[in-house]
PDB file of N, CA and C in Angstrom:
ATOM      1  N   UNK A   1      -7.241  11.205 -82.606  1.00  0.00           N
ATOM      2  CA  UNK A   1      -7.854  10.985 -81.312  1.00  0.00           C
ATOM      3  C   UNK A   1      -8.753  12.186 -81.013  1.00  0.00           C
ATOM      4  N   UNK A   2     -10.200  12.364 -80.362  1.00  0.00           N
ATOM      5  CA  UNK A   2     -11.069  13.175 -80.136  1.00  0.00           C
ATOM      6  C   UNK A   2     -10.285  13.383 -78.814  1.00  0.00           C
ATOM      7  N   UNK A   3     -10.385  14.845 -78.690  1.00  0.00           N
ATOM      8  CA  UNK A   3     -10.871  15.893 -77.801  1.00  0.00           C
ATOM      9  C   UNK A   3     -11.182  15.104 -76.232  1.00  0.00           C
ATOM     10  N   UNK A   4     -12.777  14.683 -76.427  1.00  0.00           N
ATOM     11  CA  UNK A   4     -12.915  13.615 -75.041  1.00  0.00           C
ATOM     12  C   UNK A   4     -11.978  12.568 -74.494  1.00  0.00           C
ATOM     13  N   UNK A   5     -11.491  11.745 -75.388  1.00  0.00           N
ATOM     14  CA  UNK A   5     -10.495  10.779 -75.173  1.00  0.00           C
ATOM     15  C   UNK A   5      -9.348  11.493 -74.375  1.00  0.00           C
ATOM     16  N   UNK A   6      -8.711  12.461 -75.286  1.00  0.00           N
ATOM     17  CA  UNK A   6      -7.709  13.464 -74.591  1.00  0.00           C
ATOM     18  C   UNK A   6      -8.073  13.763 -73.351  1.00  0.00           C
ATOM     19  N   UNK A   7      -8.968  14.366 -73.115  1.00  0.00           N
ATOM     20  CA  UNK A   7      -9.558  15.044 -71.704  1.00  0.00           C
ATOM     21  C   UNK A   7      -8.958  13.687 -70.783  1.00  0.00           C
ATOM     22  N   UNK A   8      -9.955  12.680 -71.535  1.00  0.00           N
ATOM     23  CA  UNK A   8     -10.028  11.497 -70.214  1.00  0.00           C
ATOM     24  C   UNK A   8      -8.408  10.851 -69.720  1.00  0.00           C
ATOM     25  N   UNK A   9      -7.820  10.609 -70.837  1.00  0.00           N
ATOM     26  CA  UNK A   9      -6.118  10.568 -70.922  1.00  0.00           C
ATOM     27  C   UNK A   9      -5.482  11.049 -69.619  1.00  0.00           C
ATOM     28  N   UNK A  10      -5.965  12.912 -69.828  1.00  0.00           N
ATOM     29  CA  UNK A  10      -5.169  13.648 -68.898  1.00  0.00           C
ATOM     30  C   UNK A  10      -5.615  13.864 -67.219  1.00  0.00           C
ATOM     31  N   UNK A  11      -7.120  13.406 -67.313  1.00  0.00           N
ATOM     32  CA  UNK A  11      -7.179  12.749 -66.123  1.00  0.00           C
ATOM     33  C   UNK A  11      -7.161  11.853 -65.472  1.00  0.00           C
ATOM     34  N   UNK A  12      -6.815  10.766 -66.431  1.00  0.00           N
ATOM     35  CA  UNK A  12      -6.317   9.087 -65.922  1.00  0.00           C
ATOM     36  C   UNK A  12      -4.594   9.388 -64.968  1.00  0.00           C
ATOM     37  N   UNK A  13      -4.085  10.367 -65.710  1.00  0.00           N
ATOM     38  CA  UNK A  13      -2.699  10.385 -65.081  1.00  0.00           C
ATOM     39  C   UNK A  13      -2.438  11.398 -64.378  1.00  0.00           C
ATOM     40  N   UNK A  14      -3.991  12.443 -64.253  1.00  0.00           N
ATOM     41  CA  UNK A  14      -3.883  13.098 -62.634  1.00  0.00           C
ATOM     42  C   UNK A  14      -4.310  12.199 -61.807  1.00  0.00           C
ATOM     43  N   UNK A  15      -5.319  11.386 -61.948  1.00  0.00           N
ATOM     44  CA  UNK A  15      -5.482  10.393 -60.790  1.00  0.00           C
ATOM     45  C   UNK A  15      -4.176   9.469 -60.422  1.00  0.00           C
ATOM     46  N   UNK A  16      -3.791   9.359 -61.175  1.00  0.00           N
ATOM     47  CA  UNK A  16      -2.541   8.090 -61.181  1.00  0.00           C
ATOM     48  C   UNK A  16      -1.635   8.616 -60.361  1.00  0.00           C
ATOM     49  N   UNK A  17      -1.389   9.918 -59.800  1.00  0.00           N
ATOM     50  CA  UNK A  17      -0.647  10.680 -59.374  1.00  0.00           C
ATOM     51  C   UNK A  17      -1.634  11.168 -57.839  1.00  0.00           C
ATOM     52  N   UNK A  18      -2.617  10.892 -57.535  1.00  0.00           N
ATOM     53  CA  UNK A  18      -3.277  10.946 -56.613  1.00  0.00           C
ATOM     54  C   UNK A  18      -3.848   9.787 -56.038  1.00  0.00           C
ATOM     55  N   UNK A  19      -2.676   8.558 -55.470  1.00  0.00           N
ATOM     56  CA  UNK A  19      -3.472   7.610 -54.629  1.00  0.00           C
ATOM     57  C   UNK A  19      -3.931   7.435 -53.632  1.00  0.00           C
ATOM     58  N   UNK A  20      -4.187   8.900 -53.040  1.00  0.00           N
ATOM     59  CA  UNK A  20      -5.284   8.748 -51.864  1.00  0.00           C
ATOM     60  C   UNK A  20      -6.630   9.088 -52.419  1.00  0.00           C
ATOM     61  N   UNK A  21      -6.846   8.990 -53.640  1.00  0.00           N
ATOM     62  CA  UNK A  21      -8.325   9.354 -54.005  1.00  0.00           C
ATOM     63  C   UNK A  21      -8.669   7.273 -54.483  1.00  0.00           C
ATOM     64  N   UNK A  22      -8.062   6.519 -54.339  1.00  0.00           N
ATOM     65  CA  UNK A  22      -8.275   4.994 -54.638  1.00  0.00           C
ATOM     66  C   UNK A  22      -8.127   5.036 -53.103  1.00  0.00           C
ATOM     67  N   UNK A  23      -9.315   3.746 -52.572  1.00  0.00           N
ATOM     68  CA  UNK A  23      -9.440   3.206 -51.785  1.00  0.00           C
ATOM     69  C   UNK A  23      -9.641   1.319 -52.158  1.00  0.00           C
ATOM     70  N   UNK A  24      -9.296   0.533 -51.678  1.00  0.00           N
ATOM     71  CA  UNK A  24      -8.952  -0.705 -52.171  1.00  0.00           C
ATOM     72  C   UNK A  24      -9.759  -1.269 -51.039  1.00  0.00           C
ATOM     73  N   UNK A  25     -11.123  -2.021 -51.110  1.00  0.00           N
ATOM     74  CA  UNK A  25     -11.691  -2.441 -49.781  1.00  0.00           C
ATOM     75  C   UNK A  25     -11.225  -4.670 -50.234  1.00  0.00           C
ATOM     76  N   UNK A  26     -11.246  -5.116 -51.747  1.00  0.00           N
ATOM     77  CA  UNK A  26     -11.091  -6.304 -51.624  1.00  0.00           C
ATOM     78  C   UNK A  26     -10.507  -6.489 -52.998  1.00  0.00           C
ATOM     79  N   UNK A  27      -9.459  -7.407 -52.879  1.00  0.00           N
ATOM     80  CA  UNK A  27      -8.872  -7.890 -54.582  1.00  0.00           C
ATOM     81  C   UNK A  27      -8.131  -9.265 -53.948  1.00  0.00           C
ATOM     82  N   UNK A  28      -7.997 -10.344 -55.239  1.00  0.00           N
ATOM     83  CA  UNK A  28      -7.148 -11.214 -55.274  1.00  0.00           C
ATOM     84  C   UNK A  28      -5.758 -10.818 -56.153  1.00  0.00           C
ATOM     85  N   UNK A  29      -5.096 -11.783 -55.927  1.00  0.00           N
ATOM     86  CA  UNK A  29      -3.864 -12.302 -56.881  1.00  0.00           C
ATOM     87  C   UNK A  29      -2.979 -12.827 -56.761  1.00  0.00           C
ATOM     88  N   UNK A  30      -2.438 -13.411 -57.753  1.00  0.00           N
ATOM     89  CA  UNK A  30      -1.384 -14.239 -57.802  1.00  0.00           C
ATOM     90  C   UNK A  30      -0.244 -13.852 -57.713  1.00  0.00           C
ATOM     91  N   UNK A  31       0.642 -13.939 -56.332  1.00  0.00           N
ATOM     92  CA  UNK A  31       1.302 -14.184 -55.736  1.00  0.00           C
ATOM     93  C   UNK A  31       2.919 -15.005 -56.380  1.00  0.00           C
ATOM     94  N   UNK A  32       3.928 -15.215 -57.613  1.00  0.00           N
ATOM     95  CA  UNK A  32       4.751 -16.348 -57.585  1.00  0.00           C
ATOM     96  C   UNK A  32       6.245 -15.884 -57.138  1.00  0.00           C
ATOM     97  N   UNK A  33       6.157 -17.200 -56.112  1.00  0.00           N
ATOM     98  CA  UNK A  33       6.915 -16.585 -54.891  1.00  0.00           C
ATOM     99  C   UNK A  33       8.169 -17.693 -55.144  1.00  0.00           C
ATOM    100  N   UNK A  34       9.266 -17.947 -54.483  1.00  0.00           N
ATOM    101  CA  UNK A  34      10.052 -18.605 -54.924  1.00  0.00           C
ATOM    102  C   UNK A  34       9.901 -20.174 -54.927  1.00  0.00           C
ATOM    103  N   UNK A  35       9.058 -20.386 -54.412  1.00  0.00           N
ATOM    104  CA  UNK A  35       9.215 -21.706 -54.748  1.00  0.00           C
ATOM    105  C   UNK A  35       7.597 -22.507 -55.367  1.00  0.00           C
ATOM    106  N   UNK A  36       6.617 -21.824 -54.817  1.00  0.00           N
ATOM    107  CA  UNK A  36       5.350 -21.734 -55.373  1.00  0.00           C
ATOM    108  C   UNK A  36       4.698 -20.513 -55.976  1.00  0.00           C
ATOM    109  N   UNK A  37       3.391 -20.860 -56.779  1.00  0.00           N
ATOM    110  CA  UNK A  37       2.364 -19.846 -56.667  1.00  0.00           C
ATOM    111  C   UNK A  37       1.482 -19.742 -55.739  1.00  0.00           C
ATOM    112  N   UNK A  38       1.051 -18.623 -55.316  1.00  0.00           N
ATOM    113  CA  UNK A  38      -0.170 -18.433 -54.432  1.00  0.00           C
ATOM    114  C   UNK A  38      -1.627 -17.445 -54.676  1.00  0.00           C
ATOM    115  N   UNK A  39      -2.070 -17.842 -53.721  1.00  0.00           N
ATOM    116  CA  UNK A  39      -3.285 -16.942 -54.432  1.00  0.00           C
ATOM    117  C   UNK A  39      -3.513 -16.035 -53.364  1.00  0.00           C
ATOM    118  N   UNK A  40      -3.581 -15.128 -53.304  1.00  0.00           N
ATOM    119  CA  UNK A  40      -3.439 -14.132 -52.138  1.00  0.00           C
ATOM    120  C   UNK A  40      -4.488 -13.043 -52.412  1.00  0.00           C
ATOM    121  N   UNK A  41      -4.645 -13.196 -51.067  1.00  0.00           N
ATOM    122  CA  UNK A  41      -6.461 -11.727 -51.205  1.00  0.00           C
ATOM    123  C   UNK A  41      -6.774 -10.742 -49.837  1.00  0.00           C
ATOM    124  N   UNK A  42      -7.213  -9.587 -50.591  1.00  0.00           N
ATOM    125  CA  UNK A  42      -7.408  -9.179 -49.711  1.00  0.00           C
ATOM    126  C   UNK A  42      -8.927  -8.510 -49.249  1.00  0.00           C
ATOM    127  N   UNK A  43      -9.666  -8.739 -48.347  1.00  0.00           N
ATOM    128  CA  UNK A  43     -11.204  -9.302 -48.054  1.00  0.00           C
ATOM    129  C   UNK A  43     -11.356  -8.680 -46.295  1.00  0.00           C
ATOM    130  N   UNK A  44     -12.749  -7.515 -46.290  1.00  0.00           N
ATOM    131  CA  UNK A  44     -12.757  -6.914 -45.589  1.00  0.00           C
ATOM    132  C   UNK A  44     -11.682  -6.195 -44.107  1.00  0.00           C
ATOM    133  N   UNK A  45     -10.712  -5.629 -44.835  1.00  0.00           N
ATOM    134  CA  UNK A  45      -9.593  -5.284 -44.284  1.00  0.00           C
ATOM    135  C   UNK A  45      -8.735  -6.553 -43.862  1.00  0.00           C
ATOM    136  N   UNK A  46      -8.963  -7.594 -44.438  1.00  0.00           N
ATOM    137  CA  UNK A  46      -7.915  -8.388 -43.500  1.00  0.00           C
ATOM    138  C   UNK A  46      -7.437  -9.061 -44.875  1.00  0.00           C
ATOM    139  N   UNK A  47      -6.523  -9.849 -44.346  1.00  0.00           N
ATOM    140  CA  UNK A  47      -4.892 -10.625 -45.686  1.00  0.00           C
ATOM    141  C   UNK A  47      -5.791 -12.062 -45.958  1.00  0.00           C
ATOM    142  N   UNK A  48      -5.196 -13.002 -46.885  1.00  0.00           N
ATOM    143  CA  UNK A  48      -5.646 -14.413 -46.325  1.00  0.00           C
ATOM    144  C   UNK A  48      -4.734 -14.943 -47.781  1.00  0.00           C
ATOM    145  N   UNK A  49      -3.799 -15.610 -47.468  1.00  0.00           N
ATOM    146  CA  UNK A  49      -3.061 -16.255 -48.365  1.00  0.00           C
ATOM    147  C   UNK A  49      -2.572 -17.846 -47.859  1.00  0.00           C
ATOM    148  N   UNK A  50      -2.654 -18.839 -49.381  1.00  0.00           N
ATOM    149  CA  UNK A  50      -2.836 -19.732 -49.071  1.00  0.00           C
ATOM    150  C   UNK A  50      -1.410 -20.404 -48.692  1.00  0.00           C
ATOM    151  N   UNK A  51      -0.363 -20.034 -48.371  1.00  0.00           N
ATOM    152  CA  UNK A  51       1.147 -20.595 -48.485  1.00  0.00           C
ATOM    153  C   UNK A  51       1.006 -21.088 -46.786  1.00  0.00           C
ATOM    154  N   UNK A  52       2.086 -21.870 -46.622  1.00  0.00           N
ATOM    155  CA  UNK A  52       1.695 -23.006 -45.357  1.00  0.00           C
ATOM    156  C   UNK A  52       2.007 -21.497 -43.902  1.00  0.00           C
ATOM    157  N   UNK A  53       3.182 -20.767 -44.366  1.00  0.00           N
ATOM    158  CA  UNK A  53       3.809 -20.040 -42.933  1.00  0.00           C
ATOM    159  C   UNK A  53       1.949 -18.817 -42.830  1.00  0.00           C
ATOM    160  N   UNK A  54       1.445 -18.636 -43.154  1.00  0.00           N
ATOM    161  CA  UNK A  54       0.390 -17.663 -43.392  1.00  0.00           C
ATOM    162  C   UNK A  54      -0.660 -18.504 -42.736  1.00  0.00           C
ATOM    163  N   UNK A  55      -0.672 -19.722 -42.896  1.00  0.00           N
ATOM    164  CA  UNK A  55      -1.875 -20.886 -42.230  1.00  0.00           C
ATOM    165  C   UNK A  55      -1.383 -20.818 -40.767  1.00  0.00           C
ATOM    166  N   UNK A  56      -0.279 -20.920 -40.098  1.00  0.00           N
ATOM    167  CA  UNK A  56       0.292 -20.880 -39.155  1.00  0.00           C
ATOM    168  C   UNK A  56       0.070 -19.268 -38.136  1.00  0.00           C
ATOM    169  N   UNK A  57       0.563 -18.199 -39.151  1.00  0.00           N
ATOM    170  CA  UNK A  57       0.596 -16.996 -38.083  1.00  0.00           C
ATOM    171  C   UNK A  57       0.374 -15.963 -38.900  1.00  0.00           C
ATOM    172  N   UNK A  58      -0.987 -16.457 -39.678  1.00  0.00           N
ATOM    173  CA  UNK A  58      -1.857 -15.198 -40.249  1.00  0.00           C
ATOM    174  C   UNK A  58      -1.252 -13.866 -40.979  1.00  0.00           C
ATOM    175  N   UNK A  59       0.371 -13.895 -41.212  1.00  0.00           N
ATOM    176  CA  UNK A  59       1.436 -13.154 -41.622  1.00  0.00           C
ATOM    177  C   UNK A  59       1.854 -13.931 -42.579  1.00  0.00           C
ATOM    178  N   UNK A  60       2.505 -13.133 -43.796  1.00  0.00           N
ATOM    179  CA  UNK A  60       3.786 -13.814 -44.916  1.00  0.00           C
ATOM    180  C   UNK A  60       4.374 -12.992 -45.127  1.00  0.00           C
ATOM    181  N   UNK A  61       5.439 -13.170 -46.488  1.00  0.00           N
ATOM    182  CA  UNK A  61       6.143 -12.784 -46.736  1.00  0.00           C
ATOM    183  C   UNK A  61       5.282 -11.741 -48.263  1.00  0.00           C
ATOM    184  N   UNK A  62       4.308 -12.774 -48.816  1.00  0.00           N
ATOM    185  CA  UNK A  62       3.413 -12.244 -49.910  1.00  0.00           C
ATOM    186  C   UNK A  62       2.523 -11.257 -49.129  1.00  0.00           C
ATOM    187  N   UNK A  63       1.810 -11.345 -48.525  1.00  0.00           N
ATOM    188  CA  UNK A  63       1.242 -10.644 -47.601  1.00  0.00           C
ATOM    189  C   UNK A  63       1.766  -9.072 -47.882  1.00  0.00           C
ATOM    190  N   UNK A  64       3.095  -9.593 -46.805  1.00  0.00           N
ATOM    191  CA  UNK A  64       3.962  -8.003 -46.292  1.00  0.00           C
ATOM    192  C   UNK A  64       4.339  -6.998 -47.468  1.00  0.00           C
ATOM    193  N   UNK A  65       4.782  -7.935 -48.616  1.00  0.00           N
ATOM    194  CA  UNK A  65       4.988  -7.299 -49.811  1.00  0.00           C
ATOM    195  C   UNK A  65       4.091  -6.726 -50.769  1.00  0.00           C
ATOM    196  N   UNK A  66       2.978  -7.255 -50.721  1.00  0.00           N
ATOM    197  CA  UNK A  66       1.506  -6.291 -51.099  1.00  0.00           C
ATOM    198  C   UNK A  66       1.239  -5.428 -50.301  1.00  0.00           C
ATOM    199  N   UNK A  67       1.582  -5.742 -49.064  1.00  0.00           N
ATOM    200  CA  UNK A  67       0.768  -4.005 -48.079  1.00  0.00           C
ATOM    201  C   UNK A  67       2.104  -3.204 -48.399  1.00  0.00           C
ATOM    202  N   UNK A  68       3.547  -3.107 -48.626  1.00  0.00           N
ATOM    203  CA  UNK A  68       4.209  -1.860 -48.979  1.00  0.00           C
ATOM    204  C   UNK A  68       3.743  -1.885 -50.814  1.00  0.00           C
ATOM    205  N   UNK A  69       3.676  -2.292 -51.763  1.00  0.00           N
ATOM    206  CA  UNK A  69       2.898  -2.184 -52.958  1.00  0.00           C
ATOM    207  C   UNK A  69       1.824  -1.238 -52.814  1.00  0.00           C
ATOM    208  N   UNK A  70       0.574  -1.513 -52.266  1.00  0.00           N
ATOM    209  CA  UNK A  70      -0.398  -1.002 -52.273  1.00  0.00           C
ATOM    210  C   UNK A  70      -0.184   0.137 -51.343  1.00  0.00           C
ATOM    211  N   UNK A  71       0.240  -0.266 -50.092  1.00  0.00           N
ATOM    212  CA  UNK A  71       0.185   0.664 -48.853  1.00  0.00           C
ATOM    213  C   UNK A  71      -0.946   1.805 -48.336  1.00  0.00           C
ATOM    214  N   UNK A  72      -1.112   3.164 -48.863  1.00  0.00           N
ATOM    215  CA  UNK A  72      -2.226   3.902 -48.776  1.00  0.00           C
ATOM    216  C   UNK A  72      -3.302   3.580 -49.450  1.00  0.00           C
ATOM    217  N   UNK A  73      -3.018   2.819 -50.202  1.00  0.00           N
ATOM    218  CA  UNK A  73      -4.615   2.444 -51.108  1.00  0.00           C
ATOM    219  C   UNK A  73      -5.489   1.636 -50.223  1.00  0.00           C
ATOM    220  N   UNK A  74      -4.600   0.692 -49.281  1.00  0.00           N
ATOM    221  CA  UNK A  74      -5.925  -0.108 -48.727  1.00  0.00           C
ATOM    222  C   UNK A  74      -6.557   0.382 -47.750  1.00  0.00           C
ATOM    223  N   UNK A  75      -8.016  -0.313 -47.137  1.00  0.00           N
ATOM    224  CA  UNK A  75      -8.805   0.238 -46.579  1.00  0.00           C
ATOM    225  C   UNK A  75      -7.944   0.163 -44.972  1.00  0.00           C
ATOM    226  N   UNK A  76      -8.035   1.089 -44.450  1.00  0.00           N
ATOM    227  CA  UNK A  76      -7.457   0.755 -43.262  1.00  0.00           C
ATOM    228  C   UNK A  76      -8.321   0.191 -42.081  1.00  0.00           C
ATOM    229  N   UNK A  77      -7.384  -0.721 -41.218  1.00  0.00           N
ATOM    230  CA  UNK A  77      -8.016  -1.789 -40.056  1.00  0.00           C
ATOM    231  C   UNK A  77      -8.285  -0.854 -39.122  1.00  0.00           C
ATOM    232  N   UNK A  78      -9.359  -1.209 -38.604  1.00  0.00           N
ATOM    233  CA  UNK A  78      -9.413  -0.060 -37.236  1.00  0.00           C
ATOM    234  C   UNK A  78      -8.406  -0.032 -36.069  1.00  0.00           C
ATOM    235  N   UNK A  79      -8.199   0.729 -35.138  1.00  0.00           N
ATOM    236  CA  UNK A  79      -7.085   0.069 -34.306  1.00  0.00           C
ATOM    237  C   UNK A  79      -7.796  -0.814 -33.602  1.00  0.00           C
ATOM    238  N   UNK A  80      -7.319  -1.549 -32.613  1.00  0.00           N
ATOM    239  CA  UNK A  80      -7.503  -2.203 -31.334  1.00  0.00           C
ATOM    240  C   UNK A  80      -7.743  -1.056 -30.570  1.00  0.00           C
ATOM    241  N   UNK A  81      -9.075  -1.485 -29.555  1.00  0.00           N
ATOM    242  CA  UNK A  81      -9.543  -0.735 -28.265  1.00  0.00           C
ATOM    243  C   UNK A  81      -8.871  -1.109 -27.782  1.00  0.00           C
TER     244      UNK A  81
END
């Protein structure tokens, strides 16, 4: 293995160790949850997943469990004035 490769190696896993230098503004994914799959995304600070309780009150369970996953990585919502 070259020299450069090495270098890049050892800063892939100082970053990896620094997740406030990742900011996450939009991603999908698949979601398989117990009884379905879903497709779940996340798109200018806000959630949007397709499972029926999420159509209802804009909250899930996939949802909640990607924002502690990710948590500091995503872009944060502004507060409410």
């Amino acid at each position: 293995m070259d020299s450069s490769i090495i270098g890049k190696i050892q800063k892939a896993k100082q970053y990896a160790e620094q997740k406030d230098r990742v900011n996450i503004t939009s991603f999908a994914a698949t979601f398989k949850g117990n009884h379905d799959e879903y497709d779940v995304r996340f798109e200018n600070g806000a959630w949007l997943c397709e499972c029926h309780f999420f159509a209802t009150r804009e909250i899930c369970s996939h949802t909640m469990a990607l924002q502690r996953i990710l948590d500091e990585m995503l872009t944060k919502q502004p507060e409410p004035a």
